[in-house]
N, C-alpha and C. Protein backbone atom coordinates (compact mmCIF):
# COMPACT_ATOMS: atom_id res chain seq x y z
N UNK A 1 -170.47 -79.36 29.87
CA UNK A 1 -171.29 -80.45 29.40
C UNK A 1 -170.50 -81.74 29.50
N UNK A 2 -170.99 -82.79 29.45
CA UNK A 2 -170.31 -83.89 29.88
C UNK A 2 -170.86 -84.93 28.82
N UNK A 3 -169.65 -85.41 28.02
CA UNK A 3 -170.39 -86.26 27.18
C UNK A 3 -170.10 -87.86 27.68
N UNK A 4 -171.06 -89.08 27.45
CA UNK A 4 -170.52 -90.00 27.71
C UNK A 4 -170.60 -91.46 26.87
N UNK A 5 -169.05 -92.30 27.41
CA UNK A 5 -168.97 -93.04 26.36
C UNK A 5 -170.30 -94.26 26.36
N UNK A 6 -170.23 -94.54 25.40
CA UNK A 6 -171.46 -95.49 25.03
C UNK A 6 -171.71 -96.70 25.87
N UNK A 7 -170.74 -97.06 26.99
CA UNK A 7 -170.89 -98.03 27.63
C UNK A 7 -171.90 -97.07 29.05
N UNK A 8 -171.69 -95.84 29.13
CA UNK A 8 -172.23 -95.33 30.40
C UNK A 8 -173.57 -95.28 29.58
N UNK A 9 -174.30 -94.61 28.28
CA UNK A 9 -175.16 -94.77 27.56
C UNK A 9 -176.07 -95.45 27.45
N UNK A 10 -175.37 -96.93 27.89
CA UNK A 10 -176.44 -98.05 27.25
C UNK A 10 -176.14 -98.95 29.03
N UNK A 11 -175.62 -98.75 29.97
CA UNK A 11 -175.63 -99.12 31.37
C UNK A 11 -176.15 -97.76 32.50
N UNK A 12 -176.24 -96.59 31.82
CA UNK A 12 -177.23 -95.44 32.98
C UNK A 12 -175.71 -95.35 33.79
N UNK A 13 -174.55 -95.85 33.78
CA UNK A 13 -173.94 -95.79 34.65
C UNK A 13 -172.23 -95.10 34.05
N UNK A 14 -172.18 -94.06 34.75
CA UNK A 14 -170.77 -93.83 34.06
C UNK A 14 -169.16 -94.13 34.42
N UNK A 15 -168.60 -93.98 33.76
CA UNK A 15 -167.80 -94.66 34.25
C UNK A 15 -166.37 -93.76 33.90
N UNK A 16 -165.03 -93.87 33.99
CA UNK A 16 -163.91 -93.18 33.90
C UNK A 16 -163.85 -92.83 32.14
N UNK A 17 -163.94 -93.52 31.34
CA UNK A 17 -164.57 -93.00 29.99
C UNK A 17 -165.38 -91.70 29.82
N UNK A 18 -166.00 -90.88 30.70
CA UNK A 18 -166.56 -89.70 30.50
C UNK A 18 -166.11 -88.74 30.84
N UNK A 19 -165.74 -87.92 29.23
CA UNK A 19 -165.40 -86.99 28.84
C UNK A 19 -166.45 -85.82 28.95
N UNK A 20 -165.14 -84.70 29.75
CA UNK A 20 -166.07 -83.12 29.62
C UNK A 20 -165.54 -82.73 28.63
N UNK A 21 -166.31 -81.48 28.44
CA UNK A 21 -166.44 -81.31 26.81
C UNK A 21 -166.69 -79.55 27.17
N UNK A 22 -166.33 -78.20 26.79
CA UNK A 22 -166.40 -77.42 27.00
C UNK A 22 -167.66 -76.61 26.07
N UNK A 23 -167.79 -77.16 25.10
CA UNK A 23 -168.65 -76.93 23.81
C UNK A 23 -169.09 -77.78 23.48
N UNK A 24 -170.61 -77.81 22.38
CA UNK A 24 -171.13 -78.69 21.96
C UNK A 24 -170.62 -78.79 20.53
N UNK A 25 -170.50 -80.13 20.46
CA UNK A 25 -170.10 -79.99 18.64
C UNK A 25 -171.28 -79.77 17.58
N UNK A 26 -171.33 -78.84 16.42
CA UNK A 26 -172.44 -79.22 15.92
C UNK A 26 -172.17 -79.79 14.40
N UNK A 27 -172.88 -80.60 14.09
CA UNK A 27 -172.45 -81.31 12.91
C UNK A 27 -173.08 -80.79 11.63
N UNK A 28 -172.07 -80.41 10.74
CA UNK A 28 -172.87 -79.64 9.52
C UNK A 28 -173.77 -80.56 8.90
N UNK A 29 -173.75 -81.30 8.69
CA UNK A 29 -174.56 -82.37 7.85
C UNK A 29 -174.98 -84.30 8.78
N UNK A 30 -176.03 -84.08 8.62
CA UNK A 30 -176.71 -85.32 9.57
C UNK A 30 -176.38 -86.39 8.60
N UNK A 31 -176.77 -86.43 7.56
CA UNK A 31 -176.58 -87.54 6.41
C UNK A 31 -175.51 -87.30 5.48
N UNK A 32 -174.56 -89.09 5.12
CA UNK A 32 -173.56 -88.40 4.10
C UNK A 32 -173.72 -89.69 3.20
N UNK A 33 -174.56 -90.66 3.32
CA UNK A 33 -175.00 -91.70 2.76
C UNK A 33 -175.78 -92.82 3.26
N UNK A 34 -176.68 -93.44 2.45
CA UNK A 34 -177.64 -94.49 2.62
C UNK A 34 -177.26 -95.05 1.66
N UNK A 35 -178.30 -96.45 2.15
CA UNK A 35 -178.27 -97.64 1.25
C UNK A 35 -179.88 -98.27 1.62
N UNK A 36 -180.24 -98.65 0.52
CA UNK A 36 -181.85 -99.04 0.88
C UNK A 36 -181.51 -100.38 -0.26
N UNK A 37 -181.69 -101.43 0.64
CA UNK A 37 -181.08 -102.88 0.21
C UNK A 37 -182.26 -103.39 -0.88
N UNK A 38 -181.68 -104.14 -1.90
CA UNK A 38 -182.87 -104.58 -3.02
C UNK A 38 -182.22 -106.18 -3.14
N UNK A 39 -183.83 -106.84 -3.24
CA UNK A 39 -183.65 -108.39 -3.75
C UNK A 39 -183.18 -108.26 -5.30
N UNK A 40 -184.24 -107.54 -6.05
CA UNK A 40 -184.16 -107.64 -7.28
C UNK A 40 -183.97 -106.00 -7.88
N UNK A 41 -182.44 -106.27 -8.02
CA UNK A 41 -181.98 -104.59 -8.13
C UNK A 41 -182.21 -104.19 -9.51
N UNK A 42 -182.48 -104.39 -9.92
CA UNK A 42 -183.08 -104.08 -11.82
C UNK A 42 -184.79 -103.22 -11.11
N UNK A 43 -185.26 -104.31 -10.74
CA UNK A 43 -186.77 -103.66 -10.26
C UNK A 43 -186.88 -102.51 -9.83
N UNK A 44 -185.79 -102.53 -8.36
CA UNK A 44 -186.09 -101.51 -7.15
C UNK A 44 -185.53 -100.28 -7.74
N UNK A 45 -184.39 -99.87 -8.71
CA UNK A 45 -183.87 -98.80 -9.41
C UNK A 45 -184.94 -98.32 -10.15
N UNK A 46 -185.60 -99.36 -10.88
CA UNK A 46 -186.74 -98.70 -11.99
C UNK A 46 -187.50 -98.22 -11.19
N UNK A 47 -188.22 -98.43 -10.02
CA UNK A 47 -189.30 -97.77 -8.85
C UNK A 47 -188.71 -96.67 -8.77
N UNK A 48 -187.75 -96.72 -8.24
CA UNK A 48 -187.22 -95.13 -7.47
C UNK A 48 -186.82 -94.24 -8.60
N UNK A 49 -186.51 -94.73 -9.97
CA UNK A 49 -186.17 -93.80 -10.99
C UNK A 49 -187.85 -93.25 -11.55
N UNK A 50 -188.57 -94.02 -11.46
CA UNK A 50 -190.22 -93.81 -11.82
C UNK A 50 -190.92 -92.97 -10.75
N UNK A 51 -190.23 -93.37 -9.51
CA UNK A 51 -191.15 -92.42 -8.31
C UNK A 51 -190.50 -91.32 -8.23
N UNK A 52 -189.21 -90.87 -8.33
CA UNK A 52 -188.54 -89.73 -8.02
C UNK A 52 -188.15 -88.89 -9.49
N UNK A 53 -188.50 -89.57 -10.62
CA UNK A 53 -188.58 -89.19 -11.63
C UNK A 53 -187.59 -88.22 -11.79
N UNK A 54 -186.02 -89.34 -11.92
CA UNK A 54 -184.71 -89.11 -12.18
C UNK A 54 -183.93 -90.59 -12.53
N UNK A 55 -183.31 -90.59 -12.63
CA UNK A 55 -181.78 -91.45 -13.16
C UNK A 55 -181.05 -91.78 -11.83
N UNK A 56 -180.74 -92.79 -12.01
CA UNK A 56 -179.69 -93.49 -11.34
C UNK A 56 -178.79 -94.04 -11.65
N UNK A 57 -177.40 -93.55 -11.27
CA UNK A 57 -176.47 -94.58 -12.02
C UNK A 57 -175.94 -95.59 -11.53
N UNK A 58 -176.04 -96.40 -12.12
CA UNK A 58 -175.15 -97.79 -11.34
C UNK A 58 -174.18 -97.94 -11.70
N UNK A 59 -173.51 -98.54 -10.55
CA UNK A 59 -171.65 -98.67 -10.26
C UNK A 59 -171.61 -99.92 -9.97
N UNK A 60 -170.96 -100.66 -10.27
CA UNK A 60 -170.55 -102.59 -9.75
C UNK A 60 -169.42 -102.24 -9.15
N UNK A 61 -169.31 -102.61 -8.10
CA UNK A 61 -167.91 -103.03 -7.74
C UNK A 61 -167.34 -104.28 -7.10
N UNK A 62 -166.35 -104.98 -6.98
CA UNK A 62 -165.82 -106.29 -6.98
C UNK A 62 -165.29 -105.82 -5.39
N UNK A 63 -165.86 -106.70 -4.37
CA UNK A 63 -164.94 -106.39 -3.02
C UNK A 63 -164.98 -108.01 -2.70
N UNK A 64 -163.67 -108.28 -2.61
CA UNK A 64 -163.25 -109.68 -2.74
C UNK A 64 -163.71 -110.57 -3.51
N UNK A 65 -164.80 -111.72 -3.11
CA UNK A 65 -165.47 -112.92 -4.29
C UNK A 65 -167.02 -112.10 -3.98
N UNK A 66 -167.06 -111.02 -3.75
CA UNK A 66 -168.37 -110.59 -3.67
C UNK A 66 -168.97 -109.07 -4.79
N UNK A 67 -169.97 -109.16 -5.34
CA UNK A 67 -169.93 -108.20 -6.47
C UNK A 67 -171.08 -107.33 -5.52
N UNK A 68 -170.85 -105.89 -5.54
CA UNK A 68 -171.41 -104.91 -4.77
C UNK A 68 -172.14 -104.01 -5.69
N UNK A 69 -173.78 -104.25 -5.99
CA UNK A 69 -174.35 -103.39 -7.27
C UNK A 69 -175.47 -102.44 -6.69
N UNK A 70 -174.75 -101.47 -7.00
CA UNK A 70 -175.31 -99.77 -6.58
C UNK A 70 -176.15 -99.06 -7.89
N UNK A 71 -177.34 -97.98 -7.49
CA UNK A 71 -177.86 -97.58 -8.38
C UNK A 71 -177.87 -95.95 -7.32
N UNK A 72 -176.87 -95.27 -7.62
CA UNK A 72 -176.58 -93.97 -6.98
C UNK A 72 -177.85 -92.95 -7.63
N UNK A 73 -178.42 -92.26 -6.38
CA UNK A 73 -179.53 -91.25 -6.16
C UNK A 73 -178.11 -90.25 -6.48
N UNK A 74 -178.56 -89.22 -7.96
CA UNK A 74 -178.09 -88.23 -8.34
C UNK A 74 -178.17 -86.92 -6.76
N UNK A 75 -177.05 -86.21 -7.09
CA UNK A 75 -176.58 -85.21 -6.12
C UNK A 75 -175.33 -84.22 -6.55
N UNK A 76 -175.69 -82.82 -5.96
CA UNK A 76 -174.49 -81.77 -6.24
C UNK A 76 -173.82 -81.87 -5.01
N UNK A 77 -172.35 -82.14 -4.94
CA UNK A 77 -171.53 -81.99 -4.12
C UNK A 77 -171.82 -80.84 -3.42
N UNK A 78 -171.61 -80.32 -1.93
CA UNK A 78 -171.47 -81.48 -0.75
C UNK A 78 -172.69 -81.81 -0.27
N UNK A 79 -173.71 -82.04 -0.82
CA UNK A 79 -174.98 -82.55 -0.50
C UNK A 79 -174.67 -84.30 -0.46
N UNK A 80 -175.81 -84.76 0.30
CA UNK A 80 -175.21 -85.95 0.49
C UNK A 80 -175.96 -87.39 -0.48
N UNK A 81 -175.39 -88.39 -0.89
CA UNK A 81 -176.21 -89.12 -1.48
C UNK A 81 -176.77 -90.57 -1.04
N UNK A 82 -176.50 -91.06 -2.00
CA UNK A 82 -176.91 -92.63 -1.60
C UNK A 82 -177.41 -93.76 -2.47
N UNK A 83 -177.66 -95.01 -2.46
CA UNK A 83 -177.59 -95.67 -3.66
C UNK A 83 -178.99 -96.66 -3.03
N UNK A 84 -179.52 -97.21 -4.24
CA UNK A 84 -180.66 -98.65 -3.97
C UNK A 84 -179.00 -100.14 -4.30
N UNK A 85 -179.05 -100.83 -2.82
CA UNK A 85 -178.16 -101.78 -3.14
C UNK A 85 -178.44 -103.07 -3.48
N UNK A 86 -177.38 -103.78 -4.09
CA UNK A 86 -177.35 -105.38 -3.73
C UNK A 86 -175.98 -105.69 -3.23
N UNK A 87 -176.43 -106.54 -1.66
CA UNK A 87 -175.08 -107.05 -1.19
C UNK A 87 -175.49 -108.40 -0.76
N UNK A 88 -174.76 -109.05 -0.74
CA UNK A 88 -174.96 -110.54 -0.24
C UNK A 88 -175.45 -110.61 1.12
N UNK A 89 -175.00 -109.47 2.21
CA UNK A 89 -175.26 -109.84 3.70
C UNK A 89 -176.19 -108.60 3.86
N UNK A 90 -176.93 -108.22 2.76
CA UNK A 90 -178.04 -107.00 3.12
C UNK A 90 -179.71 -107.06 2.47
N UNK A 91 -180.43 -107.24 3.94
CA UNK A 91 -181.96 -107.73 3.44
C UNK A 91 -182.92 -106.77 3.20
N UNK A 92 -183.87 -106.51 2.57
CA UNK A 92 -184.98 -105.12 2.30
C UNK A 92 -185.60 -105.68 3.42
N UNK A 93 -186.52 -104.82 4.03
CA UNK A 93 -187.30 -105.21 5.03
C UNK A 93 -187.54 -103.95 5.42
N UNK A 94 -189.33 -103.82 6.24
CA UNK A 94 -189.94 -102.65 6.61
C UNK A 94 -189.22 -102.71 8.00
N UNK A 95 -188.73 -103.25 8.45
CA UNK A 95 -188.24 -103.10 10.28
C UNK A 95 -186.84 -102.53 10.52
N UNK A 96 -186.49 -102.14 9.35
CA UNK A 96 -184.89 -101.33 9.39
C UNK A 96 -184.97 -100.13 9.45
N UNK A 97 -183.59 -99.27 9.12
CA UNK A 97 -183.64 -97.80 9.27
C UNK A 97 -184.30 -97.17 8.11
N UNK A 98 -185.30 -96.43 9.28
CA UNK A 98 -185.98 -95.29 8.29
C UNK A 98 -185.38 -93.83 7.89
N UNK A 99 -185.12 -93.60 6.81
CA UNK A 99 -184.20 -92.71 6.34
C UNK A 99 -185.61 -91.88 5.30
N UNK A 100 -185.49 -90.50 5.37
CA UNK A 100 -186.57 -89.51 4.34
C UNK A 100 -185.80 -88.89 3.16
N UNK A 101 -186.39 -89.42 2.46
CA UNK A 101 -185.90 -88.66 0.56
C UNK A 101 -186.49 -87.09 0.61
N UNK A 102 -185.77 -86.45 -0.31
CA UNK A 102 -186.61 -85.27 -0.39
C UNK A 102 -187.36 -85.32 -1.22
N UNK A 103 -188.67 -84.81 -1.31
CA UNK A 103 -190.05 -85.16 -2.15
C UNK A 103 -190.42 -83.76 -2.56
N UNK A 104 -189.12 -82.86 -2.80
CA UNK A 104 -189.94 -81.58 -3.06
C UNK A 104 -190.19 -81.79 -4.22
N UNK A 105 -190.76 -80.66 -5.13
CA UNK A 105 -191.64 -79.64 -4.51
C UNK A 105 -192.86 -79.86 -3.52
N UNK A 106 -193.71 -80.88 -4.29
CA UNK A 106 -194.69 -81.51 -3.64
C UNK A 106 -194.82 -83.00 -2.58
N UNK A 107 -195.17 -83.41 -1.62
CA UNK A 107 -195.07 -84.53 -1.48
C UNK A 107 -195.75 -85.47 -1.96
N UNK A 108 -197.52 -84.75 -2.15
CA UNK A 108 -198.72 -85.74 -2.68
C UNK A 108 -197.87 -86.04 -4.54
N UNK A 109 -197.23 -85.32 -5.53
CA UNK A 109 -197.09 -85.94 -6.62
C UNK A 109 -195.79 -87.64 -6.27
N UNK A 110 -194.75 -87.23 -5.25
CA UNK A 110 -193.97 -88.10 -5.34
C UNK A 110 -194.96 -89.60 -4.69
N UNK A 111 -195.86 -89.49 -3.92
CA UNK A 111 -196.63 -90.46 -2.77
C UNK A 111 -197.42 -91.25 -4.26
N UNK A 112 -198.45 -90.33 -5.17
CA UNK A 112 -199.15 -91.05 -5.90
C UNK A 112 -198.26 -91.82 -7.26
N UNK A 113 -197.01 -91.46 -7.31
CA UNK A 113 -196.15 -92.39 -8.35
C UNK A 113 -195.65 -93.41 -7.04
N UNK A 114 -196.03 -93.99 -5.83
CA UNK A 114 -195.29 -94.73 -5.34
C UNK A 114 -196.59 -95.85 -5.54
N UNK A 115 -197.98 -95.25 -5.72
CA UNK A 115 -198.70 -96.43 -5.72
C UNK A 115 -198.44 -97.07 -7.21
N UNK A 116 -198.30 -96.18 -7.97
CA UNK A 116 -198.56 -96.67 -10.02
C UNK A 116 -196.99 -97.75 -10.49
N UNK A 117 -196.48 -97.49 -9.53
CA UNK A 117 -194.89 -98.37 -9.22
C UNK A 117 -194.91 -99.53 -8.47
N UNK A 118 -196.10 -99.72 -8.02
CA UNK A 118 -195.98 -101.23 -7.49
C UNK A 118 -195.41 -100.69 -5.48
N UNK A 119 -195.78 -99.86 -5.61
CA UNK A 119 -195.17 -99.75 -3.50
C UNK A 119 -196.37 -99.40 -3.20
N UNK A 120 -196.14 -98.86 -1.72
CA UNK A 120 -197.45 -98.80 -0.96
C UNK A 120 -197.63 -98.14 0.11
N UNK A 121 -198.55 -96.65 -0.53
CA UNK A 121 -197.91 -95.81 0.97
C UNK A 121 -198.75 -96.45 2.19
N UNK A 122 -198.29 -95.95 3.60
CA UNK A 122 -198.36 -96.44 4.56
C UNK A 122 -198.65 -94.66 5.64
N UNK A 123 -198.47 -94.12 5.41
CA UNK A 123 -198.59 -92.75 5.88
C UNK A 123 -198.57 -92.00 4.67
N UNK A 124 -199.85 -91.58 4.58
CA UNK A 124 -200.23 -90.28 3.56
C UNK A 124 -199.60 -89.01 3.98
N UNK A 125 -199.52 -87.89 2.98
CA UNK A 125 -199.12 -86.91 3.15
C UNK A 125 -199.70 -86.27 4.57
N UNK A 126 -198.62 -85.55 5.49
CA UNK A 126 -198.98 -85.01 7.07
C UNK A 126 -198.06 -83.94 7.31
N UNK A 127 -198.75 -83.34 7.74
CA UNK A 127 -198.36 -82.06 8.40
C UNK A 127 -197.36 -82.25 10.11
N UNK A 128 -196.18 -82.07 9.53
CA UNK A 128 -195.35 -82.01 11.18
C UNK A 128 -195.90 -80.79 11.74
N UNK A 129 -195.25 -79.67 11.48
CA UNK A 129 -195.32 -78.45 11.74
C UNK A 129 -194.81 -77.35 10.52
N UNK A 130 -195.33 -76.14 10.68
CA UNK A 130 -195.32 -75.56 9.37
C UNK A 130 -194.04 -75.03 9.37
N UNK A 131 -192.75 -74.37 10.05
CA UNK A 131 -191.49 -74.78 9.59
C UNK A 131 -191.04 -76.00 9.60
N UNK A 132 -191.62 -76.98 9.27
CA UNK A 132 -190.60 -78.36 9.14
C UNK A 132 -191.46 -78.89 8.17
N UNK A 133 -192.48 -78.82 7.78
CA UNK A 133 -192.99 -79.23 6.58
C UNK A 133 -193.97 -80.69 6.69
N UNK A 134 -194.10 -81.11 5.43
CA UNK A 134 -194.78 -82.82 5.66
C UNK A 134 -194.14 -83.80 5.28
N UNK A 135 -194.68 -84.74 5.73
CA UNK A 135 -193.99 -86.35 5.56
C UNK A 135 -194.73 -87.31 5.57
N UNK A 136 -193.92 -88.54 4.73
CA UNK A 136 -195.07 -89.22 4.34
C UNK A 136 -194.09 -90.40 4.30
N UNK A 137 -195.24 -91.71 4.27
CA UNK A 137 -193.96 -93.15 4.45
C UNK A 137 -194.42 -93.95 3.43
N UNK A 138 -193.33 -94.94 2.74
CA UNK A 138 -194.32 -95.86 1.72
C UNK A 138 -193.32 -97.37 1.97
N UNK A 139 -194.07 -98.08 1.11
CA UNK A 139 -192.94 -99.49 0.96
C UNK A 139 -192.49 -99.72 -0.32
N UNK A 140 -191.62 -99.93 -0.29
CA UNK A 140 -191.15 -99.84 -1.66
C UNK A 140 -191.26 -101.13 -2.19
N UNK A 141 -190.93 -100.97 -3.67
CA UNK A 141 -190.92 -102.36 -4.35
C UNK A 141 -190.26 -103.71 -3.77
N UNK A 142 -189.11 -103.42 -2.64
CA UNK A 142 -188.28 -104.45 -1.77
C UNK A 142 -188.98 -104.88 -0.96
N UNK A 143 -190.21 -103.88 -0.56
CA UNK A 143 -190.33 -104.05 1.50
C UNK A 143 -189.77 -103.15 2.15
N UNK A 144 -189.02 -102.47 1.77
CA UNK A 144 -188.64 -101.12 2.91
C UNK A 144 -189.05 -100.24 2.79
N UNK A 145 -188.88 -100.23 3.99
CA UNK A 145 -190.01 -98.94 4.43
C UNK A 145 -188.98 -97.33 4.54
N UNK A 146 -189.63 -96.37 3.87
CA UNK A 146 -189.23 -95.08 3.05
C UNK A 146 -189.65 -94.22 3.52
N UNK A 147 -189.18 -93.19 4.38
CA UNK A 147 -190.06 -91.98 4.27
C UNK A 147 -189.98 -90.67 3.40
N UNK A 148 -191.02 -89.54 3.04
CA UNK A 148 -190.61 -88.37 2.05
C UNK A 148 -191.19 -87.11 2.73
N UNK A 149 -190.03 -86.19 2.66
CA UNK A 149 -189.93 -85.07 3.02
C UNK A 149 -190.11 -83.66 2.26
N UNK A 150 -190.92 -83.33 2.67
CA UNK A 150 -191.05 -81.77 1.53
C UNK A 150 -191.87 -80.42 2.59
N UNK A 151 -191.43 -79.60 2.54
CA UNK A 151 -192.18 -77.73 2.89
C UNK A 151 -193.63 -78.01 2.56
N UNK A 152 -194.06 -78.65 1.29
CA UNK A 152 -195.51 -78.25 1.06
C UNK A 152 -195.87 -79.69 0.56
């Protein structure tokens, strides 16, 4: 197999940068953190603690003259997590990366606490396929756009 570097990737053209590779690597875990950016981070924590109907804890941290305020999505190690942020150089907006929460058990209970929270689904509960389950998209109290993942 032949893997190649990102300049042959994004030019169709390869170049002395491409590496063979005898095996494929496979990666245990696709996700090891998100960030879903908030104007008004008091708000967007209370949504996601109301829609996912859990706790979040928030962490401040000081990185240079800039204050970095996180509201961490609870998780058992080595599962992966992630926080609702505020950073100075980070905007909410539906045109960024779409990343899926897990919405088990059900997806329709997590979708109808996204309307009573002030968001707005955008894709109702759907059927991918029946090993992969359904999914569903909303906007959140920021503007970003969310998707949720669940079996049933």
């Amino acid at each position: 197999m032949q893997v190649y570097s990102l300049v042959a990737c994004h030019t169709g053209r390869t170049s002395e940068n491409t590496v063979n590779q005898q095996e494929e690597q496979t990666m245990k875990q696709v996700i090891n953190w998100f960030e879903i950016p908030a104007d008004d981070f008091d708000r967007a924590v209370t949504f996601y603690e109301n829609v996912f109907a859990t706790k979040l804890r928030r962490v401040v941290m000081n990185v240079g003259e800039d204050v970095f305020t996180d509201g961490v999505f609870p998780n058992e190690p080595p599962a992966p997590s992630g926080s609702i942020c505020k950073r100075p150089n980070l905007q909410p907006g539906p045109d960024g990366t779409l990343i899926y929460l897990d919405a088990s058990p059900d997806i329709s209970e997590v979708l109808a606490r996204v309307w009573d929270n002030g968001g707005k689904v955008v894709l109702d509960k759907t059927l991918v396929t029946d090993d992969i389950g359904y999914i569903g998209v909303f906007i959140d109290s920021e503007g970003n756009r969310v998707g949720v993942h669940a079996r049933k």
